[in-house]
N, C-alpha and C. Protein backbone atom coordinates (compact mmCIF):
# COMPACT_ATOMS: atom_id res chain seq x y z
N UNK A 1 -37.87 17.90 18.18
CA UNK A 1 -37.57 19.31 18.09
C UNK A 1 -36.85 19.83 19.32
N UNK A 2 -36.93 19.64 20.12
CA UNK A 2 -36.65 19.93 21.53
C UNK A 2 -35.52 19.14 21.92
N UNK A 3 -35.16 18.24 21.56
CA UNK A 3 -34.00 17.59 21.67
C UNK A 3 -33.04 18.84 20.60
N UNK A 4 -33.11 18.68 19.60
CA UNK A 4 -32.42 19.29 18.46
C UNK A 4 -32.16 20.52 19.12
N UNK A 5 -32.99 21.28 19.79
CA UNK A 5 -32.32 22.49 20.16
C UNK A 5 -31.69 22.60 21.69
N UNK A 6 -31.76 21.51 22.26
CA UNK A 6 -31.20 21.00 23.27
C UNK A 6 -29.57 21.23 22.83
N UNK A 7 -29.32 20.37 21.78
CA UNK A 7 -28.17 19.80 21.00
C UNK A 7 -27.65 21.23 20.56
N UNK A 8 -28.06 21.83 19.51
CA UNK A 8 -27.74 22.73 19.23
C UNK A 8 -27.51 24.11 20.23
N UNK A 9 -27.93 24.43 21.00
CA UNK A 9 -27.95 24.87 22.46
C UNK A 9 -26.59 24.46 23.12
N UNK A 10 -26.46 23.24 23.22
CA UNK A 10 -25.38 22.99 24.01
C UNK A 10 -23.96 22.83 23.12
N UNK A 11 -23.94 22.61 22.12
CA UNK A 11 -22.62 22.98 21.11
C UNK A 11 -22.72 24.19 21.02
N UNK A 12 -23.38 25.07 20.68
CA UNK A 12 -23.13 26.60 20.61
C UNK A 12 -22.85 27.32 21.99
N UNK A 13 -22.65 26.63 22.83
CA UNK A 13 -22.40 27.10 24.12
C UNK A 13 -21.37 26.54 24.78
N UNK A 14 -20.62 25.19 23.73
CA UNK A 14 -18.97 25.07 23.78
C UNK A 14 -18.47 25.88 23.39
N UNK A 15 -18.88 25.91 22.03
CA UNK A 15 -17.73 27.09 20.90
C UNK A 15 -17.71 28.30 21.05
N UNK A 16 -18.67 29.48 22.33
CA UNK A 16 -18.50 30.30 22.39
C UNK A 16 -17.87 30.27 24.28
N UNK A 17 -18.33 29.56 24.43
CA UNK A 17 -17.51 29.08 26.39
C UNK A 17 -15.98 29.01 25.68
N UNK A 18 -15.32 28.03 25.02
CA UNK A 18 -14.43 27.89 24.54
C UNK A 18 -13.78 29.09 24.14
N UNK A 19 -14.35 29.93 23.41
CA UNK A 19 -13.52 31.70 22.65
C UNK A 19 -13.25 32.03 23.48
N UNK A 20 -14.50 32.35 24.63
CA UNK A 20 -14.25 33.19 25.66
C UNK A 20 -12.97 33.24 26.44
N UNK A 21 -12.94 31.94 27.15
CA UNK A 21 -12.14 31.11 27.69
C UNK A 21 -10.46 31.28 27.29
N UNK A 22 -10.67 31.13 26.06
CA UNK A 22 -8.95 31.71 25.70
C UNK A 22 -8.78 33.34 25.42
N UNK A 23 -9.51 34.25 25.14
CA UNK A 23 -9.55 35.12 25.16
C UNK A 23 -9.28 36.01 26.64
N UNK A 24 -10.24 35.79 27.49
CA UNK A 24 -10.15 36.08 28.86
C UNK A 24 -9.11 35.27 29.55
N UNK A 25 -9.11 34.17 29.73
CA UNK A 25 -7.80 33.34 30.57
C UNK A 25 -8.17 33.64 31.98
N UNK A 26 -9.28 33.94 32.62
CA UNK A 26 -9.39 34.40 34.05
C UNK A 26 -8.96 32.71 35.20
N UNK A 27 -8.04 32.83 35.89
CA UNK A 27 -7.57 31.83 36.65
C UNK A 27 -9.21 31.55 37.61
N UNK A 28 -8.62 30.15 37.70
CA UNK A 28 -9.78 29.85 38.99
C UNK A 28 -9.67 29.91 40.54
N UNK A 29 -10.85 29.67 41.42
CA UNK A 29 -10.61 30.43 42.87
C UNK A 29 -9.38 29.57 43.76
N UNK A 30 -9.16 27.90 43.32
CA UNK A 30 -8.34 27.21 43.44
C UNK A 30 -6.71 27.41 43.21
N UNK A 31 -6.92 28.75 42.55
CA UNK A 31 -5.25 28.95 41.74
C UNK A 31 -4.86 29.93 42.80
N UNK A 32 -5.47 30.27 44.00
CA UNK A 32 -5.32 31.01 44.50
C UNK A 32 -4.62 32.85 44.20
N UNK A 33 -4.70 33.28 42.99
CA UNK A 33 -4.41 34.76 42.48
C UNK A 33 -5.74 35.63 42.85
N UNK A 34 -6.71 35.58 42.80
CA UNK A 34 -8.03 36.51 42.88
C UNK A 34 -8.93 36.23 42.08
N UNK A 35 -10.19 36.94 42.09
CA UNK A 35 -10.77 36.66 41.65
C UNK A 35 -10.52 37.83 39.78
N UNK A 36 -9.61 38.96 40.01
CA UNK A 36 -9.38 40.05 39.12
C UNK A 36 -8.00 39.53 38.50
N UNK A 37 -7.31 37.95 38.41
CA UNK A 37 -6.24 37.56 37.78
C UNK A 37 -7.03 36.54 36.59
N UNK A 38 -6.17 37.37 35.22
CA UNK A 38 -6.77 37.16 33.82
C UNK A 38 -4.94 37.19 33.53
N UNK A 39 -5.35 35.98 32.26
CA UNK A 39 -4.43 35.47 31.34
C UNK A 39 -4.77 35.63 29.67
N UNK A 40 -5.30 36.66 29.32
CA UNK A 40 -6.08 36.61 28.18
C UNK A 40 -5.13 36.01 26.97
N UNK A 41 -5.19 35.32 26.28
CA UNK A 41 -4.86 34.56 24.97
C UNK A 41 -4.04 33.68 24.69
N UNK A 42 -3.56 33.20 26.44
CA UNK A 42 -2.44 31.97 26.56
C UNK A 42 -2.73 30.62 25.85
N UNK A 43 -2.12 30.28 25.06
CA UNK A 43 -2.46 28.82 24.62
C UNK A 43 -2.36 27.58 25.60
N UNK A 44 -3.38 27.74 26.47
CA UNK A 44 -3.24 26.73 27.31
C UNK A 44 -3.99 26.00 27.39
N UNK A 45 -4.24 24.92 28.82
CA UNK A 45 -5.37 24.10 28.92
C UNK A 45 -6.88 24.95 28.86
N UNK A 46 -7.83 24.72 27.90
CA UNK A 46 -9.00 25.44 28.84
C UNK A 46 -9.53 25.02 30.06
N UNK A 47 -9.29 24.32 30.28
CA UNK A 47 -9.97 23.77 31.33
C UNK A 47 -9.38 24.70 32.88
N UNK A 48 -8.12 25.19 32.37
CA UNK A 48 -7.55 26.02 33.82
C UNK A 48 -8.41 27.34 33.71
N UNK A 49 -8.70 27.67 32.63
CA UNK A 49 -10.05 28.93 32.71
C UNK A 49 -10.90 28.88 32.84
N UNK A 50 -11.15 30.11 33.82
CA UNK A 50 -12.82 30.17 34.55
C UNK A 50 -13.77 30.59 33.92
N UNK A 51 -13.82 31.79 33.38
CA UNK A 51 -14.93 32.49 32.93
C UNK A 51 -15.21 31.61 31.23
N UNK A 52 -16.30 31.54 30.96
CA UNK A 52 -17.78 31.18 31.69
C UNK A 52 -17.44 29.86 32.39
N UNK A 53 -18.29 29.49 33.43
CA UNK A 53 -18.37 28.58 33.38
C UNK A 53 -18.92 27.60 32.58
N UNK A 54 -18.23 26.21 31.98
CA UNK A 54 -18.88 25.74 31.45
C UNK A 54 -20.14 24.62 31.54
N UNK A 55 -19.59 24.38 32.63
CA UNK A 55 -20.98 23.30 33.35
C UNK A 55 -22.10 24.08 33.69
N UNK A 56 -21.91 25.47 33.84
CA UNK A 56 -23.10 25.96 34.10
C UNK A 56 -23.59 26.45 32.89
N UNK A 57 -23.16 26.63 31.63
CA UNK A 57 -23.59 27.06 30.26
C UNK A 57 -24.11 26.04 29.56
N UNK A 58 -23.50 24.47 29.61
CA UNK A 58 -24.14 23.60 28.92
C UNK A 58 -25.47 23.24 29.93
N UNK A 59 -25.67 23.15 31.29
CA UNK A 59 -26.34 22.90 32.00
C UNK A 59 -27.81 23.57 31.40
N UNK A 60 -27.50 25.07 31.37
CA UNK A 60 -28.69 26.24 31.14
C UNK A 60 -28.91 25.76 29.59
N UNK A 61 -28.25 25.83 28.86
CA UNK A 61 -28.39 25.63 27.58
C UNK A 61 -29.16 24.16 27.06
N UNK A 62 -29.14 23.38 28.02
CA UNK A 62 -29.61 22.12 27.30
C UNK A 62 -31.17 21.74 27.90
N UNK A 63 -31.05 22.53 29.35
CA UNK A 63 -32.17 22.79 30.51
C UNK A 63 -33.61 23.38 29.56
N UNK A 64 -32.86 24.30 28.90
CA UNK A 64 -33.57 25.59 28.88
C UNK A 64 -34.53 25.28 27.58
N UNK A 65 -34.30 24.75 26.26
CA UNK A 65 -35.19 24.27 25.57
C UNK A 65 -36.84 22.76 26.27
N UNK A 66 -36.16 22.02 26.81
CA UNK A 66 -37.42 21.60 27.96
C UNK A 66 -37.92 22.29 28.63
N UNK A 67 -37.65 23.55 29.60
CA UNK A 67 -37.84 24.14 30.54
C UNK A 67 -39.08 24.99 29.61
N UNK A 68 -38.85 25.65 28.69
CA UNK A 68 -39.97 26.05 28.02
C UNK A 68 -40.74 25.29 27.07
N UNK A 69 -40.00 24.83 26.44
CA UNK A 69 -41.10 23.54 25.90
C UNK A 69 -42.61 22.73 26.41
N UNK A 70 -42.11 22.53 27.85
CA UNK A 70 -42.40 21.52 28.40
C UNK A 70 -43.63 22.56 29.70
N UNK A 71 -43.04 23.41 29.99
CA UNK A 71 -43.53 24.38 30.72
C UNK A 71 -43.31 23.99 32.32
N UNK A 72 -41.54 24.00 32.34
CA UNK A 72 -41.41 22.82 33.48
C UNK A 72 -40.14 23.89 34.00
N UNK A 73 -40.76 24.98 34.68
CA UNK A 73 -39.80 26.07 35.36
C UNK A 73 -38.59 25.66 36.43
N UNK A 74 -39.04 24.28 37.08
CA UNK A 74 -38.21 24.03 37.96
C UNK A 74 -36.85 23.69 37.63
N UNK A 75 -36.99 23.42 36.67
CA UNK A 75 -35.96 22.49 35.35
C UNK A 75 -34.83 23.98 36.25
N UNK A 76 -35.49 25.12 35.82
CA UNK A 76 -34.30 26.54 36.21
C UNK A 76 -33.53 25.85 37.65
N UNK A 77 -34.07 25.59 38.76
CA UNK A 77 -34.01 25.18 39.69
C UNK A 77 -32.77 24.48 40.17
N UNK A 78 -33.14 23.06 38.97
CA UNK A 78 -31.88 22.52 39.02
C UNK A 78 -30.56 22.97 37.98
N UNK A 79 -30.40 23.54 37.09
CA UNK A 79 -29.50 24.33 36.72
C UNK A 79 -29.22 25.50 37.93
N UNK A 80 -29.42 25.92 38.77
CA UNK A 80 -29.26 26.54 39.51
C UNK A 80 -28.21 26.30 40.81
N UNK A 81 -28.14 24.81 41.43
CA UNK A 81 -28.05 24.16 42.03
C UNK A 81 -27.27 23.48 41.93
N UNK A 82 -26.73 23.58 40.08
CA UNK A 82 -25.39 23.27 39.47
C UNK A 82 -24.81 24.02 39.52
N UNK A 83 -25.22 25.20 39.53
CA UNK A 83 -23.86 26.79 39.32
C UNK A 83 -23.50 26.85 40.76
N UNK A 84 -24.41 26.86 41.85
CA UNK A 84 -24.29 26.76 43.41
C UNK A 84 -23.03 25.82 43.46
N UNK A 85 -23.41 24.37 43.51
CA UNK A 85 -22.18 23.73 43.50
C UNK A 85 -21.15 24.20 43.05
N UNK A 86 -21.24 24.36 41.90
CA UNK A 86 -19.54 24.72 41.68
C UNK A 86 -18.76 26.04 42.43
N UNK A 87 -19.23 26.88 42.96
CA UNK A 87 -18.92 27.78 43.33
C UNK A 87 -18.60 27.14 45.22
N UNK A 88 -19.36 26.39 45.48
CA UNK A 88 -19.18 26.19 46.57
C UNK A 88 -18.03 24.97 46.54
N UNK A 89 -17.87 24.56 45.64
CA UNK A 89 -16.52 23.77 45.60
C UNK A 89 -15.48 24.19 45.02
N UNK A 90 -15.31 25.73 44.74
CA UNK A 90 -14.31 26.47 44.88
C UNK A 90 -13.62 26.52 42.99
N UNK A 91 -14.65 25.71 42.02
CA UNK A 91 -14.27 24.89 41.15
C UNK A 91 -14.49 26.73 39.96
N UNK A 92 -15.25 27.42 40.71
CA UNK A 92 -15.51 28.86 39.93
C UNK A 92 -15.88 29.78 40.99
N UNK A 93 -15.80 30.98 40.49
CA UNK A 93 -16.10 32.40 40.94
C UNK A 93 -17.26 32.80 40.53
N UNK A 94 -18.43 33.33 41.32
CA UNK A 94 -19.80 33.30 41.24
C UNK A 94 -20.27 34.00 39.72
N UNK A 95 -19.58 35.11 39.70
CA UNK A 95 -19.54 35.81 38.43
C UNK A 95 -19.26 34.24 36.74
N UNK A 96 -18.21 33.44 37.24
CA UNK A 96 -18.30 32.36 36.50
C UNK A 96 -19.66 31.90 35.82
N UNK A 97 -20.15 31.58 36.90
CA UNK A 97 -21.55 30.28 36.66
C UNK A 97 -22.69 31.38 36.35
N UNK A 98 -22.68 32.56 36.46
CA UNK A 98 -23.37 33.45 36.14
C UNK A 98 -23.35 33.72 34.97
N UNK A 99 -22.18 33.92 34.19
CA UNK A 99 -22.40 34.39 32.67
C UNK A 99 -22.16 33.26 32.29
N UNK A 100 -22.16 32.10 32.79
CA UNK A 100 -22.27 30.62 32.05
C UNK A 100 -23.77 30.46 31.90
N UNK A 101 -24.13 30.44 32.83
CA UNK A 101 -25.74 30.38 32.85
C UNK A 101 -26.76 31.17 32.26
N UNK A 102 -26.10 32.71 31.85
CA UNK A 102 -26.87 33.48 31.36
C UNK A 102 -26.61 33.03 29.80
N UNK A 103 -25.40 32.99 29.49
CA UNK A 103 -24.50 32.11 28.17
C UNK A 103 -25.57 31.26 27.55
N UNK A 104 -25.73 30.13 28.50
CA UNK A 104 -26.66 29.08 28.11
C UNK A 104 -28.50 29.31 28.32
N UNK A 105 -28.61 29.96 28.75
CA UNK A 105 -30.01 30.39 28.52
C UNK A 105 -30.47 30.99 27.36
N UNK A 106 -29.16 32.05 27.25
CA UNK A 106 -30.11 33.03 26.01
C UNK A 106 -29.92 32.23 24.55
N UNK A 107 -28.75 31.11 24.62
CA UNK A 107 -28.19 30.39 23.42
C UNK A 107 -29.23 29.51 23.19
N UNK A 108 -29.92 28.93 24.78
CA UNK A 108 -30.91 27.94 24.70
C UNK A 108 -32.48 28.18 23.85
N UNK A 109 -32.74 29.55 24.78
CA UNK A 109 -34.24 30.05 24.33
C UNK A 109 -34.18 30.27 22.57
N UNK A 110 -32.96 30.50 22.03
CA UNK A 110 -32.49 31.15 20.68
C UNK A 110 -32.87 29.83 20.00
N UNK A 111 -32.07 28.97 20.54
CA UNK A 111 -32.30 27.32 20.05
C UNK A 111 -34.13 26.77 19.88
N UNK A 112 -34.68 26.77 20.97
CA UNK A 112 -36.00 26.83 21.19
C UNK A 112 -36.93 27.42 20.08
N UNK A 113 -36.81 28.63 20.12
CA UNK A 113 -37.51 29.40 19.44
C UNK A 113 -37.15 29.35 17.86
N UNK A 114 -35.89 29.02 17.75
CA UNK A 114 -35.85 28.45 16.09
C UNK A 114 -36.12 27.45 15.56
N UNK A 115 -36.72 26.12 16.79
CA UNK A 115 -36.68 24.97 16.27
C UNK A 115 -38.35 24.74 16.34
N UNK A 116 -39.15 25.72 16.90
CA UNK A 116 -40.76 26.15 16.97
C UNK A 116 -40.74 26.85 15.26
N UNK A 117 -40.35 27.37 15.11
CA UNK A 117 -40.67 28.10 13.40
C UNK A 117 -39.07 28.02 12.96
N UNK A 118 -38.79 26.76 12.15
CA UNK A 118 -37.86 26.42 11.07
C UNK A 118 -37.46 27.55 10.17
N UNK A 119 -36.18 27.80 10.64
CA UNK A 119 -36.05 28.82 9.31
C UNK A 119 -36.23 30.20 10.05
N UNK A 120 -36.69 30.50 11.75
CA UNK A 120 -36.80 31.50 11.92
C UNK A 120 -35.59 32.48 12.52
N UNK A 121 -34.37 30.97 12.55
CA UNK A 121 -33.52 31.48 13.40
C UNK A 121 -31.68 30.68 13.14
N UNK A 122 -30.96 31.03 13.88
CA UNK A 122 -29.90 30.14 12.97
C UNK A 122 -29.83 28.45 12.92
N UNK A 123 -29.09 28.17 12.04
CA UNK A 123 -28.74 26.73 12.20
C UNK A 123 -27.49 26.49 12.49
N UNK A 124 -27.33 25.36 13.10
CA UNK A 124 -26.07 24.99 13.73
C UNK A 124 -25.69 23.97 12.85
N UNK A 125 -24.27 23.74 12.39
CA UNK A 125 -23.78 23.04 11.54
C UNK A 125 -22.59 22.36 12.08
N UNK A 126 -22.30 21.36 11.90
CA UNK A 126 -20.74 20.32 12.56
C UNK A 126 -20.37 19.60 11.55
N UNK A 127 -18.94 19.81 11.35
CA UNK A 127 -18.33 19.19 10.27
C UNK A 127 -17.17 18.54 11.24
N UNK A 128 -16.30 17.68 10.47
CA UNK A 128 -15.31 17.15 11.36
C UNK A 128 -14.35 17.96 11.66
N UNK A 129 -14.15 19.26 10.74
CA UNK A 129 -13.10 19.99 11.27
C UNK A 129 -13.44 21.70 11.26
N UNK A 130 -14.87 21.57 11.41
CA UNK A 130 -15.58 23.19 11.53
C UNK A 130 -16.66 23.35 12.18
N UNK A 131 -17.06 24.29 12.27
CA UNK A 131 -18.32 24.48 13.48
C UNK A 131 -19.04 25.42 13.05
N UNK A 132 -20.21 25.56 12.62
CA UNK A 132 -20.91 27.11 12.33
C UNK A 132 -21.91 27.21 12.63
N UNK A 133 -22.55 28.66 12.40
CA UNK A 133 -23.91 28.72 12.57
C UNK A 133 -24.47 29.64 11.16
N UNK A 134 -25.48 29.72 10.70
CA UNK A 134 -26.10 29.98 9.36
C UNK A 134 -27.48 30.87 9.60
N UNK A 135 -27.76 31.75 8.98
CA UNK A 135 -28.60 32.50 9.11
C UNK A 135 -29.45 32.55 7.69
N UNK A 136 -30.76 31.82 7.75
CA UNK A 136 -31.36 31.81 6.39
C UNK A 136 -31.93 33.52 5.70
N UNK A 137 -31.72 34.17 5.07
CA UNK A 137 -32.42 35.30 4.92
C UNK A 137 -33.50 35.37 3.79
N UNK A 138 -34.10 35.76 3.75
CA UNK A 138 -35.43 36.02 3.04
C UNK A 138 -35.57 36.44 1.70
C-alpha cells in the first residue's frame, strides 16, 4: 500500500511539475536573468525550468507516504536537505524547492490517505500514451 502511493505520489507530481513548468517557464539562478525572469509557454527543454522544483517534489512526494505510514518524521529531514542542496548549488531558487516540496507533500499525504481507505480518494492511471487521475463517486 505504501509503496503504491509512493508511486502514485510521485507520477502525479511529474505531470503536474511538468504543466507547471511549461506554463511558468521561470529561468534558473544559473541563467543568470533573476530570480523574477519567466518564459511562460515556450516549447522548450523542461529541464531549463525552475519552478517547481522537481527533485524536490518527487523527493516530498515519495518521502511522504512512509513518513506517515511508518511514523518516521525524519524521513521530512531528509527531503529537506534535498531542497537545501539544490539551492545551494545554484541548480534552483529557494521559492523553487519550496513549492516543489509543498507540491509533493500535499500530492503525497493525498496518495497516503487514499491508499488507507480504497476508493476514498483518486486513482492514478498510466497508459502508454495518457496519464490520469479518476475520482470514484458514490
Amino acid at each position: 500500500r505504501t509503496a503504491a502511493a509512493a508511486f502514485q505520489a510521485g507520477t502525479g507530481t511529474l505531470a503536474v511539475s511538468g504543466a507547471l513548468r511549461y506554463a511558468l517557464g521561470r529561468e534558473r539562478p544559473q541563467d543568470g536573468h533573476g530570480a523574477a525572469s519567466f518564459n511562460p509557454f515556450e516549447a522548450g527543454n523542461l529541464d531549463d525550468s525552475s519552478f517547481p522544483s522537481l527533485t524536490s517534489g518527487l523527493t516530498w512526494a515519495v518521502l511522504t507516504p512512509y513518513a506517515r505510514e511508518y511514523d518516521l518524521p525524519w524521513l521530512y529531514g531528509i527531503a529537506t536537505l534535498s531542497s537545501l542542496a539544490q539551492v545551494s548549488g545554484r541548480e534552483h531558487w529557494l521559492s523553487d524547492t519550496v513549492g516543489g516540496g509543498v507540491l509533493g507533500y500535499l500530492l503525497g499525504s493525498q496518495a497516503w490517505r487514499s491508499n488507507r481507505k480504497p476508493g476514498s480518494g483518486p486513482d492514478l492511471w498510466l497508459a502508454p500514451d495518457a496519464v490520469g487521475l479518476a475520482w470514484k463517486t458514490q
